[in-house]
C-alpha atoms as a PDB file:
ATOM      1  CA  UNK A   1     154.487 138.282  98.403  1.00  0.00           C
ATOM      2  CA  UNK A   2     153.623 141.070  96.292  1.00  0.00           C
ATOM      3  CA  UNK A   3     150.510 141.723  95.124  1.00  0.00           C
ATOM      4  CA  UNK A   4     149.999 141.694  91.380  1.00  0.00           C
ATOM      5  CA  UNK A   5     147.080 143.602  89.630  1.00  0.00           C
ATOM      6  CA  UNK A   6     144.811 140.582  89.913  1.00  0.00           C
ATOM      7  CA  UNK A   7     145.350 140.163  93.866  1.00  0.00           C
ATOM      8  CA  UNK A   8     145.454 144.348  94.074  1.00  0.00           C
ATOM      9  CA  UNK A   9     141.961 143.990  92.543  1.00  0.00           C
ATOM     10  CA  UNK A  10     140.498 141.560  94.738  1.00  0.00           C
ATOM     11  CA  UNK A  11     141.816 142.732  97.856  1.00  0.00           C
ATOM     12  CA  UNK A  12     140.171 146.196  97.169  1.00  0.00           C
ATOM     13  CA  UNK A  13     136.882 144.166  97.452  1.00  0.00           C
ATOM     14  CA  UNK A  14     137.734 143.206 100.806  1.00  0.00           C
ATOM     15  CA  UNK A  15     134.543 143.250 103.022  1.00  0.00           C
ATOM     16  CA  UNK A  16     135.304 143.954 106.873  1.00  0.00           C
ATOM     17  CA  UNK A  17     133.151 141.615 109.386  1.00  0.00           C
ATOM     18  CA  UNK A  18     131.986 144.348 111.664  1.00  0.00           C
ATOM     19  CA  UNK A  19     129.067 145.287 114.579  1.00  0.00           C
ATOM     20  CA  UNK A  20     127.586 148.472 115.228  1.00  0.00           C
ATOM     21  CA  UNK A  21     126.467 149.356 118.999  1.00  0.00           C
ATOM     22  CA  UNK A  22     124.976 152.211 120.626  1.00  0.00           C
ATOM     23  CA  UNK A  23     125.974 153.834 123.795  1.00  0.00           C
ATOM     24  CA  UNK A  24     123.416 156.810 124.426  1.00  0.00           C
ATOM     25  CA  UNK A  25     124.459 159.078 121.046  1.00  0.00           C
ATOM     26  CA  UNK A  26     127.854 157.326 120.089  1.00  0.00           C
ATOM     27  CA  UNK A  27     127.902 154.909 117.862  1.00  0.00           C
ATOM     28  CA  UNK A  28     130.887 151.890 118.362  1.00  0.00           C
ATOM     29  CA  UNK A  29     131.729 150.029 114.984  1.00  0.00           C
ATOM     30  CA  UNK A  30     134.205 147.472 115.111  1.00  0.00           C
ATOM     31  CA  UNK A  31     135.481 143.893 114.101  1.00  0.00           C
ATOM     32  CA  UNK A  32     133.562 141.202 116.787  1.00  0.00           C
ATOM     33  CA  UNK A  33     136.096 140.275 119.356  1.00  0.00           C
ATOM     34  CA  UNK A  34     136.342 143.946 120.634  1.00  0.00           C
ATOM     35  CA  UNK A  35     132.761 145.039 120.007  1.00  0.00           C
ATOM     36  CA  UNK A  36     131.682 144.762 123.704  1.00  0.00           C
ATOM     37  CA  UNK A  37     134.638 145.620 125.595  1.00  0.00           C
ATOM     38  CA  UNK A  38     134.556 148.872 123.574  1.00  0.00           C
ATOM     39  CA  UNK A  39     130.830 149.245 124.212  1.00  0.00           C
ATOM     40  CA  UNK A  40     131.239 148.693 127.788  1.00  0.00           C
ATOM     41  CA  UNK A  41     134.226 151.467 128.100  1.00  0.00           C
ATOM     42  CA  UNK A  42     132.118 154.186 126.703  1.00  0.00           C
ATOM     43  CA  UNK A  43     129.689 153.087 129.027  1.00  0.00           C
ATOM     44  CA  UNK A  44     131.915 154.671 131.974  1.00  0.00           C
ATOM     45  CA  UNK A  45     133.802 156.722 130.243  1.00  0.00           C
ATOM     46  CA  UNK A  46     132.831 160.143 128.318  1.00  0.00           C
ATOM     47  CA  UNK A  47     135.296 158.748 125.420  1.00  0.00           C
ATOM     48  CA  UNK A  48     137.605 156.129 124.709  1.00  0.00           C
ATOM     49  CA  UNK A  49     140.591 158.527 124.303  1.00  0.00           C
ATOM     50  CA  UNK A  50     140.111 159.517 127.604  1.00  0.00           C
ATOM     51  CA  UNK A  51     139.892 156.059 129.137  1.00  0.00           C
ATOM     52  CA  UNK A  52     143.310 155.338 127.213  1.00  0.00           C
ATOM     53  CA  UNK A  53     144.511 158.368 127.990  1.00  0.00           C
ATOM     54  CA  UNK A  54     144.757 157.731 131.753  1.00  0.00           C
ATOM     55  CA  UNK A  55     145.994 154.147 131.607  1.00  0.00           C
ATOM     56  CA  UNK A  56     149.925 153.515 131.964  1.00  0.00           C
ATOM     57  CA  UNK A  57     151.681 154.092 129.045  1.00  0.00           C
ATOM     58  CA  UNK A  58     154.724 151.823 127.210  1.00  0.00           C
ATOM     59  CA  UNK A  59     155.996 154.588 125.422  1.00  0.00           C
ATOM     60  CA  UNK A  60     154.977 157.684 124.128  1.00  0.00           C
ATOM     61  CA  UNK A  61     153.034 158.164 120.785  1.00  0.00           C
ATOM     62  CA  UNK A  62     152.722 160.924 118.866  1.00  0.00           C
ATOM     63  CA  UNK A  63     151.245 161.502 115.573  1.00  0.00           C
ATOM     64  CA  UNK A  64     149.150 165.186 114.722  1.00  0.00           C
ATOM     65  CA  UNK A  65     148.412 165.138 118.506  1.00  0.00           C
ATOM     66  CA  UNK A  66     149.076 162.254 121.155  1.00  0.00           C
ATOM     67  CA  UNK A  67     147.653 158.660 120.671  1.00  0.00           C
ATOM     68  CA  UNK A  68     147.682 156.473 123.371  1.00  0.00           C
ATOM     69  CA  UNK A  69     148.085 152.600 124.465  1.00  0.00           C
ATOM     70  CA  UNK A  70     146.194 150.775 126.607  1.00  0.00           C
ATOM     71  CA  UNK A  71     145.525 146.873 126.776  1.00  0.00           C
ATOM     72  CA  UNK A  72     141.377 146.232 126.352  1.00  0.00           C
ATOM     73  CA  UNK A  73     139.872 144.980 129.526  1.00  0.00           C
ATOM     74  CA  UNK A  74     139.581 140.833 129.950  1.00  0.00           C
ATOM     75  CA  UNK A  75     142.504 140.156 128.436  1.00  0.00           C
ATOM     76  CA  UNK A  76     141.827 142.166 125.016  1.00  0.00           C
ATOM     77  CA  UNK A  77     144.105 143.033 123.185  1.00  0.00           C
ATOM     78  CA  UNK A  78     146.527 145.784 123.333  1.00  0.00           C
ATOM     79  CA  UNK A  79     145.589 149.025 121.101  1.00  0.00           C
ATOM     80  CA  UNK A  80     146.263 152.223 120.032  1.00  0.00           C
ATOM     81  CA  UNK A  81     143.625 155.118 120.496  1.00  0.00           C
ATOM     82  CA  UNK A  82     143.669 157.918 118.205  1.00  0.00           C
ATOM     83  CA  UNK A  83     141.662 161.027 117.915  1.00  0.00           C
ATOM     84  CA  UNK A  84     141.193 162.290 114.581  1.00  0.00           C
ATOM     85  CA  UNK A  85     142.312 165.801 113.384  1.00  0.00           C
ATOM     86  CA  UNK A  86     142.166 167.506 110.299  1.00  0.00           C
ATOM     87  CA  UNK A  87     145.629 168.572 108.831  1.00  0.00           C
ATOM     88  CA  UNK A  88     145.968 170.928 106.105  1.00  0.00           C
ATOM     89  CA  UNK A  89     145.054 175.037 105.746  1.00  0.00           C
ATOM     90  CA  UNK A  90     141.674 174.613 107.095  1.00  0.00           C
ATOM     91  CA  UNK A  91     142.812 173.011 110.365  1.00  0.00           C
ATOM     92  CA  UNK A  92     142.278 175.548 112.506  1.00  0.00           C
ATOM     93  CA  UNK A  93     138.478 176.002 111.466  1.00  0.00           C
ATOM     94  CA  UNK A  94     137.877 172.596 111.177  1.00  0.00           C
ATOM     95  CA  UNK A  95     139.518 170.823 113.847  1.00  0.00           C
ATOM     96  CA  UNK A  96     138.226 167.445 114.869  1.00  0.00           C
ATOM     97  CA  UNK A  97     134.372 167.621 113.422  1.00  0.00           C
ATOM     98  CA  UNK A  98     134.286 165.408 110.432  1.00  0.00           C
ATOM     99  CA  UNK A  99     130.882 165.478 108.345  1.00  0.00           C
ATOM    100  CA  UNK A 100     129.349 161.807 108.759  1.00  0.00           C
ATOM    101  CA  UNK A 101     130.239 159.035 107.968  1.00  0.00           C
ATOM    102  CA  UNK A 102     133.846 160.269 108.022  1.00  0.00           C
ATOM    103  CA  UNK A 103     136.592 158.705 106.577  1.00  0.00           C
ATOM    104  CA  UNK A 104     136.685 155.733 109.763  1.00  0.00           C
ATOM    105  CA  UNK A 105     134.655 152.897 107.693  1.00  0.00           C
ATOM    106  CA  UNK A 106     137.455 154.062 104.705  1.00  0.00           C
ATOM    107  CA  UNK A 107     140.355 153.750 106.843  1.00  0.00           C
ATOM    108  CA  UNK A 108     138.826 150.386 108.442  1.00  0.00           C
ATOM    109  CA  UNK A 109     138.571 148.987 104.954  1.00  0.00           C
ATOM    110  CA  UNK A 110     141.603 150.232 103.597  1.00  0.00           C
ATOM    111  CA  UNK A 111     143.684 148.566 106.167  1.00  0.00           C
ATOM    112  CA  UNK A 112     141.791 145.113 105.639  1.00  0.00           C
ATOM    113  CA  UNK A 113     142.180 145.741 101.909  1.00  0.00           C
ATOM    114  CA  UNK A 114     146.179 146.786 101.931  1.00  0.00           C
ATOM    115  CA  UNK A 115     146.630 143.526 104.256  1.00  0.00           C
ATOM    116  CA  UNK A 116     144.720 141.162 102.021  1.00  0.00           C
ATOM    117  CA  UNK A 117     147.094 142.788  99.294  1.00  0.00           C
ATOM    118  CA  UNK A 118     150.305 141.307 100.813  1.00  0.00           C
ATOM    119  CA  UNK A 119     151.096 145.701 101.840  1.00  0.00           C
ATOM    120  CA  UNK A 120     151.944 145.661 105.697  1.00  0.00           C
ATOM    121  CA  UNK A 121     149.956 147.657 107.380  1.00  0.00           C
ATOM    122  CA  UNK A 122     148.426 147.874 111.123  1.00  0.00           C
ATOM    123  CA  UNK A 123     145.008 146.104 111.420  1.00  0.00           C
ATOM    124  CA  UNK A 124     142.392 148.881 112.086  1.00  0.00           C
ATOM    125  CA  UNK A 125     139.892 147.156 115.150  1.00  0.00           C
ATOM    126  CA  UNK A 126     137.379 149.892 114.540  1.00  0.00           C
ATOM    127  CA  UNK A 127     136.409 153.323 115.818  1.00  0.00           C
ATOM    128  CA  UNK A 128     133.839 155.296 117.781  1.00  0.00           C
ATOM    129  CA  UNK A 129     131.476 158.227 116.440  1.00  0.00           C
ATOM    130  CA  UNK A 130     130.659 161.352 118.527  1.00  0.00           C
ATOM    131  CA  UNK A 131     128.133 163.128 118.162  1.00  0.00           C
ATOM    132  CA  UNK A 132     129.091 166.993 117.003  1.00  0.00           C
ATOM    133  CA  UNK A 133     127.233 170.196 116.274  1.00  0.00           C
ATOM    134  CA  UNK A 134     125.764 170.667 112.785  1.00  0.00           C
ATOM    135  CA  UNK A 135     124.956 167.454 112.592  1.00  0.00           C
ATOM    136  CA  UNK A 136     128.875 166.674 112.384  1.00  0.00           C
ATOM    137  CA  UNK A 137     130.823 164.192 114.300  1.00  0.00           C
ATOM    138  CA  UNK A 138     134.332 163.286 116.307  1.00  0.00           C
ATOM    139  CA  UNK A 139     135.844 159.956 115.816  1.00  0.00           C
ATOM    140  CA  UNK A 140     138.076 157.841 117.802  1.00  0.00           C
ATOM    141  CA  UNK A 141     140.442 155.017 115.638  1.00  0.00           C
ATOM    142  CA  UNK A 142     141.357 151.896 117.353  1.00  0.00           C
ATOM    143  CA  UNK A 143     144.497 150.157 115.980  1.00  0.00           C
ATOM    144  CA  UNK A 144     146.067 147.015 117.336  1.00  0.00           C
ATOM    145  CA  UNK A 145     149.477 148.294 118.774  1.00  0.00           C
ATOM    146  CA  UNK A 146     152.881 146.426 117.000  1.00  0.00           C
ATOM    147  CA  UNK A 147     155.435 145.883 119.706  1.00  0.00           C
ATOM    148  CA  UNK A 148     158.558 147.290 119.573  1.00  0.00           C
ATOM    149  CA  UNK A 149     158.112 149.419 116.702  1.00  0.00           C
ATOM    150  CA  UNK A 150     159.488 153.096 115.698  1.00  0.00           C
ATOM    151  CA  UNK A 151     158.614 155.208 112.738  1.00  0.00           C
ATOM    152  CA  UNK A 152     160.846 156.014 110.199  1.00  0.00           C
ATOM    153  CA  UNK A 153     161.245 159.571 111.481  1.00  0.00           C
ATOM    154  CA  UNK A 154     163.006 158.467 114.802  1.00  0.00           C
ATOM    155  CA  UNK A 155     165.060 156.526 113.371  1.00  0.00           C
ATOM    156  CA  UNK A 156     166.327 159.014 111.240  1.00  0.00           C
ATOM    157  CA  UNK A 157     166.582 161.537 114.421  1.00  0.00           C
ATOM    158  CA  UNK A 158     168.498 158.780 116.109  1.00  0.00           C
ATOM    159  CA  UNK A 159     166.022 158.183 118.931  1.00  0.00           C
ATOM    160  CA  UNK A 160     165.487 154.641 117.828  1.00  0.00           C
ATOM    161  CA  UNK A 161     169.180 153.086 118.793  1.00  0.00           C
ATOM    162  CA  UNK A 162     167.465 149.487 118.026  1.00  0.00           C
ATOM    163  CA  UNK A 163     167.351 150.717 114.307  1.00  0.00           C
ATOM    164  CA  UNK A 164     169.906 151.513 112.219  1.00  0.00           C
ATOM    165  CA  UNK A 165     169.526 154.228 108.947  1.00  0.00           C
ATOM    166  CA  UNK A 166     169.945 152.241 106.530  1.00  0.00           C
ATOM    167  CA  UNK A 167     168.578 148.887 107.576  1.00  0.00           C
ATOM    168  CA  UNK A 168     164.993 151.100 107.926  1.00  0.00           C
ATOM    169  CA  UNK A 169     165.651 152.811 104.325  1.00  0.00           C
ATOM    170  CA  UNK A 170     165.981 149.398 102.797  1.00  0.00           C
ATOM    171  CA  UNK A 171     162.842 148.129 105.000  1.00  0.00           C
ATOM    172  CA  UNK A 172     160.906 151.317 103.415  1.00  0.00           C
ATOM    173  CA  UNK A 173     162.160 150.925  99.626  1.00  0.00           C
ATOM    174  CA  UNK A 174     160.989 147.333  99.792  1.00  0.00           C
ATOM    175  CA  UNK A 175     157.330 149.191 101.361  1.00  0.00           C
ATOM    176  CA  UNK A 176     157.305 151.541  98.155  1.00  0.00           C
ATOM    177  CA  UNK A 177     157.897 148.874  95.883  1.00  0.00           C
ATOM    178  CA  UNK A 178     154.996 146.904  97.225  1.00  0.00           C
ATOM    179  CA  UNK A 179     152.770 149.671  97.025  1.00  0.00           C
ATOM    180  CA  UNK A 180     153.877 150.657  93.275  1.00  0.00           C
ATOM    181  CA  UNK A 181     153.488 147.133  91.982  1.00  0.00           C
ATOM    182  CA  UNK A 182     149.901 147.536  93.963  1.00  0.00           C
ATOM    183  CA  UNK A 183     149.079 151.016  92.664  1.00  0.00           C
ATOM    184  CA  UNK A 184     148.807 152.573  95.331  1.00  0.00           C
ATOM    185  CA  UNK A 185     149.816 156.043  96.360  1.00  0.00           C
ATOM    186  CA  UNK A 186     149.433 157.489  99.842  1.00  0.00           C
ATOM    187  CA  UNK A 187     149.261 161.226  99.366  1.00  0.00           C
ATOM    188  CA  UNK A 188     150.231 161.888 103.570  1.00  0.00           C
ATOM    189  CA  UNK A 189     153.582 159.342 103.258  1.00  0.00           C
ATOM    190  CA  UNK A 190     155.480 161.246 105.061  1.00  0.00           C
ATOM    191  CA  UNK A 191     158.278 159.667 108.171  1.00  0.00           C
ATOM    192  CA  UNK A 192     155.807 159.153 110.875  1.00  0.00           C
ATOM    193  CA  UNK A 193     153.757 157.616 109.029  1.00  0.00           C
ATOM    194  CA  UNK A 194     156.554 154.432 107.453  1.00  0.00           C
ATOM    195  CA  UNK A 195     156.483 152.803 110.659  1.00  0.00           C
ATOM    196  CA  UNK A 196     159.355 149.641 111.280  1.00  0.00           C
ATOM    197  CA  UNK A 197     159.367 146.106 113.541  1.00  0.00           C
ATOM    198  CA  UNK A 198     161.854 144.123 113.634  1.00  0.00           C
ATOM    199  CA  UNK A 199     161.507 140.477 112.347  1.00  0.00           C
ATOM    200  CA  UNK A 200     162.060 136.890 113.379  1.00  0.00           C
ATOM    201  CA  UNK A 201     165.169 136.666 110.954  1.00  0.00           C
ATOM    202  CA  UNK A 202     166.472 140.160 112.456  1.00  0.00           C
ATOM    203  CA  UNK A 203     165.427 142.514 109.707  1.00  0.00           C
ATOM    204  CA  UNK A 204     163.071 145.224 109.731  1.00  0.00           C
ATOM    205  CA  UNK A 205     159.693 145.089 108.006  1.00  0.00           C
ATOM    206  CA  UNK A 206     158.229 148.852 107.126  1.00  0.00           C
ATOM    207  CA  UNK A 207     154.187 149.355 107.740  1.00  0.00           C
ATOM    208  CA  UNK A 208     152.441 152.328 106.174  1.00  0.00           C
ATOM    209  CA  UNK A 209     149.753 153.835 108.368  1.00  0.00           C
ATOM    210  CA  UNK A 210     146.901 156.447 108.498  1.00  0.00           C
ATOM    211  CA  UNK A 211     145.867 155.077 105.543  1.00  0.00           C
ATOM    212  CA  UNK A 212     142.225 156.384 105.280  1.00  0.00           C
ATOM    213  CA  UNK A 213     143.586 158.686 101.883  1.00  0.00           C
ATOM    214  CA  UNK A 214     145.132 156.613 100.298  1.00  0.00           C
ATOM    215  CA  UNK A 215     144.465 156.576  96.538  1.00  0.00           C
ATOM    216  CA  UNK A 216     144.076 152.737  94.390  1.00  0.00           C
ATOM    217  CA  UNK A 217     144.865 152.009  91.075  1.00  0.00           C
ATOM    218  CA  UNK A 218     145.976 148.615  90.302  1.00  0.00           C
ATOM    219  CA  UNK A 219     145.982 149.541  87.054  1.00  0.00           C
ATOM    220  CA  UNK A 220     148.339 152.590  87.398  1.00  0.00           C
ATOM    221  CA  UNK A 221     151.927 152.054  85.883  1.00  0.00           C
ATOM    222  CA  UNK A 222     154.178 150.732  88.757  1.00  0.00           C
ATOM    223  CA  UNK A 223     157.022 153.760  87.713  1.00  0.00           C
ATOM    224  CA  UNK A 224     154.124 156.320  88.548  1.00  0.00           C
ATOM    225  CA  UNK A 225     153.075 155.305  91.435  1.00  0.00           C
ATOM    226  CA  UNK A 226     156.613 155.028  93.312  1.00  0.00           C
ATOM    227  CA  UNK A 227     157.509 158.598  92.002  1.00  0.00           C
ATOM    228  CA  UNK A 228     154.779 160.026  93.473  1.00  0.00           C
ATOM    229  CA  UNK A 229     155.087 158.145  96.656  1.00  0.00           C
ATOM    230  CA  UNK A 230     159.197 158.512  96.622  1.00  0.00           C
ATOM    231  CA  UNK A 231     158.461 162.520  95.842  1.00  0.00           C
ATOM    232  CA  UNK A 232     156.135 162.760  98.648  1.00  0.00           C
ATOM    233  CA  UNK A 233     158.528 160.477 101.477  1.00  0.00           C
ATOM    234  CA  UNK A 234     161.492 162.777 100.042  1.00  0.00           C
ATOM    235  CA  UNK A 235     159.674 166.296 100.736  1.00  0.00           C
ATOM    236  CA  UNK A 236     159.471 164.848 104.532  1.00  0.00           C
ATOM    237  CA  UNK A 237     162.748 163.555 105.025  1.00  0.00           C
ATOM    238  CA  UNK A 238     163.972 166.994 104.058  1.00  0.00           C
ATOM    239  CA  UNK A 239     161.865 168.864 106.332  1.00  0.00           C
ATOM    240  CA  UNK A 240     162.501 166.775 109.096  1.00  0.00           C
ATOM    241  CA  UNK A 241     166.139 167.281 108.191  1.00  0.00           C
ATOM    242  CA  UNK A 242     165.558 170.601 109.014  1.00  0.00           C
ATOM    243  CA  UNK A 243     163.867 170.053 112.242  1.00  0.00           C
ATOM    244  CA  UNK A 244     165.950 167.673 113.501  1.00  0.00           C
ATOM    245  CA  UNK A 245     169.104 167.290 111.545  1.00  0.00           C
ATOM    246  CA  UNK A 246     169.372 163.603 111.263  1.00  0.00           C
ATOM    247  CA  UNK A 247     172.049 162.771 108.949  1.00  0.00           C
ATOM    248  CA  UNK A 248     170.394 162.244 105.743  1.00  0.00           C
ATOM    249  CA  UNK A 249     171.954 164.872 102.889  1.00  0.00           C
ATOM    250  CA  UNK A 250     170.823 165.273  99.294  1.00  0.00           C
ATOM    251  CA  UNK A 251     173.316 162.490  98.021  1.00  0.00           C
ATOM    252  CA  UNK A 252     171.665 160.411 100.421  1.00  0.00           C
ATOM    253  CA  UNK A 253     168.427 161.056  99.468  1.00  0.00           C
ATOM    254  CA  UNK A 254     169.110 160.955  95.615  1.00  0.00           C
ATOM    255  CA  UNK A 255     170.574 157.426  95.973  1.00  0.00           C
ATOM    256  CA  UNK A 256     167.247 156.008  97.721  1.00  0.00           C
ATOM    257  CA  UNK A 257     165.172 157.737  95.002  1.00  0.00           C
ATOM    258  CA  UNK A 258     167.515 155.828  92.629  1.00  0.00           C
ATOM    259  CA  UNK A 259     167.156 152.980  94.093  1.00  0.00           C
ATOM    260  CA  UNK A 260     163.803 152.513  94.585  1.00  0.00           C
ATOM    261  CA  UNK A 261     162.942 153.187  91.118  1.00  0.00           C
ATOM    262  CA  UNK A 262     165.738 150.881  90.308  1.00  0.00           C
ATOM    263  CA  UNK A 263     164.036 148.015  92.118  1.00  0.00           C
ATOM    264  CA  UNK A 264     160.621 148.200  90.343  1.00  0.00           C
ATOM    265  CA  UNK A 265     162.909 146.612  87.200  1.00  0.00           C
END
């Protein structure tokens, strides 16, 4: 169902049942039922990317740099282990040192928040926090991992044969129009980020991801906040046109802007 401005409202009040533990230094903050097993990792481990780094992996993840899957010890659930990067002109200076409390809790909340909404997302577990220099800090995220999933920007480079083109463009205009009616505008929507499952009744649902930016107004005017989303998922499908030359042309793309605005009606 999606969310109106009431239920956009509420869920943005969404309060996240977490525990905080210490190992030395590092701090672990996440939801109960993967508190200790995360604990006890970082216990043996000089970080949690590492330990999922060297476990087998079902496929290979890639977002700013590689995440990684790995199944929690004692029968815990299966997540994905990102480190967190800075993007943007200032990358190169800032790298991975965030100043505290980063934007983990936000992210954390968000994804509770967008889920209580009716917006598919993935279900942020929780993260760990490094110590840095300067009083700064490196984070780990942990996300549970969705099964047989691809983002929108294989798909449209072909290396997702399970997906077609336009079942996962109709999948990701029915995404923006839940996040327009919502208000909300994810500044970072780019392909890799729109990622797609298949369903019980053989259609695709579309998630939206690395959600830690995104911006909230339930209040905004729905036609607002799916140009600005539809600008910023168009910018990306042409660049990746570039890189990869998946078959999506201008026609193409001026159809799905058209439609998508056409569905807010």
């Amino acid at each position: 169902m999606t969310a109106s401005p009431a239920r956009a409202r509420a869920a943005l009040r969404t309060v996240v049942d977490t525990q905080t533990q210490r190992v030395g230094a590092t701090e672990v903050v996440a939801v109960p039922s993967v508190i200790t097993p995360l604990a006890t990792l970082l216990a043996t481990h000089d970080s949690l990317y590492d330990w999922a780094a060297g476990q087998p992996q079902p496929r290979a993840l890639r977002g700013r740099a590689p995440v990684f899957v790995a199944a929690l010890p004692d029968n815990g659930p299966t997540v994905v282990v990102r480190h967190a990067w800075h993007g943007g002109f200032l990358a190169p200076i800032t790298a991975d040192r965030f100043r505290r409390p980063s934007r983990a809790p936000i992210e954390l909340q968000r994804s509770a928040a967008l889920r209580a909404a009716g917006i598919p997302t993935t279900e942020v577990l929780g993260f760990v926090r490094y110590p840095a220099a300067l009083g700064l800090c490196r984070i780990d995220v942990v996300t549970r991992y969705v099964d047989h999933a691809a983002d929108l920007g294989m798909v449209l480079a072909g290396l997702s044969p399970n997906f077609s083109c336009d079942a996962a463009l109709e999948a990701t205009q029915t995404l923006l129009v839940q996040l327009a009616r919502s208000g909300v505008i994810h500044p970072d929507l780019n392909v890799k980020n729109v990622l797609l499952r298949p369903t019980a009744t053989d259609v695709f649902e579309a998630l939206v991801i690395d959600v830690d930016m995104v911006r909230w107004d339930p209040e905004r005017p729905p036609v607002d906040t799916m140009a600005a989303n539809v600008a910023r998922l168009t910018r990306s499908v042409r660049k990746w046109h570039t890189q990869f030359g998946c078959d999506i042309g201008e026609s193409h793309l001026a159809a799905f802007t058209q439609s998508a605005l056409a569905a807010l009606q």
